[in-house]
Protein backbone atom coordinates (compact mmCIF):
# COMPACT_ATOMS: atom_id res chain seq x y z
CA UNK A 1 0.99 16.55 3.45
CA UNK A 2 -2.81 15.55 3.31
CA UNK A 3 -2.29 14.29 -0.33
CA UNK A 4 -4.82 12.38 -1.66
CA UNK A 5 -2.35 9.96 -4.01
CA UNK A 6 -2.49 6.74 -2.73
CA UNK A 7 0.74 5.79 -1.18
CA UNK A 8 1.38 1.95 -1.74
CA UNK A 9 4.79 0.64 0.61
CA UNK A 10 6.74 -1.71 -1.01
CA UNK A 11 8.53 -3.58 1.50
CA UNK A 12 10.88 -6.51 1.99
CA UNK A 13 8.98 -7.15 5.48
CA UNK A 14 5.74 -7.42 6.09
CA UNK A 15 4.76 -8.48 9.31
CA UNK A 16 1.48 -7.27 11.48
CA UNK A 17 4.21 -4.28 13.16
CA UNK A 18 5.42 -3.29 9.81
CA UNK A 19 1.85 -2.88 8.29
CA UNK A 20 0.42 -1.07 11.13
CA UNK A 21 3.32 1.41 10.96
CA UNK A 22 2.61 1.45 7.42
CA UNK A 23 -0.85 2.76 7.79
CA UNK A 24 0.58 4.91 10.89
CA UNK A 25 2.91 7.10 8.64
CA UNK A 26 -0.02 7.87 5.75
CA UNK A 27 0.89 4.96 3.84
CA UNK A 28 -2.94 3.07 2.06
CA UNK A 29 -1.30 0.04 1.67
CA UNK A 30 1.60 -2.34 1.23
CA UNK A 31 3.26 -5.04 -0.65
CA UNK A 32 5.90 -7.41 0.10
CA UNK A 33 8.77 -8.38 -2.46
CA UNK A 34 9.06 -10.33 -4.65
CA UNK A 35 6.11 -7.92 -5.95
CA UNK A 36 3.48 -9.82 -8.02
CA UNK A 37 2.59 -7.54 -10.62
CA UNK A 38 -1.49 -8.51 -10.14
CA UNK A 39 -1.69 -8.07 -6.91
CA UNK A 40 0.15 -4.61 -7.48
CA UNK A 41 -2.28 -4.18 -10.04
CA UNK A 42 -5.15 -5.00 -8.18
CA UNK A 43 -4.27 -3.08 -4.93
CA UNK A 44 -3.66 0.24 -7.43
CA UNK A 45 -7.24 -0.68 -8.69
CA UNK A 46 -8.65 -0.99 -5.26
CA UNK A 47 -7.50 2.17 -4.35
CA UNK A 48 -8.36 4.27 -7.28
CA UNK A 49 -11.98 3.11 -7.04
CA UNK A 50 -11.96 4.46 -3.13
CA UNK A 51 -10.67 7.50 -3.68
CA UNK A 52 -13.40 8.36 -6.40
């Protein structure tokens, strides 16, 4: 779609073959449940400042 909204997974699993395919499918970043809202916070952050 060549968006440039971050995409952020939220995911149950994360292990090193779920983040890669992650990244694979356009995907910026994850975050495994239980979500911690700082760390969401701080990845949306993170990404907002790259983008600009």
């Amino acid at each position: 779609m060549k968006s440039k909204i971050p995409i952020i997974a939220l995911t149950a699993d994360v292990t090193t073959a779920d983040a890669s395919k992650c990244k694979k499918y356009g995907m910026n970043d994850y975050i495994s449940k239980p979500i911690d809202e700082n760390a969401l916070y701080n990845k949306i952050v993170e990404l907002v400042k790259q983008s600009q």
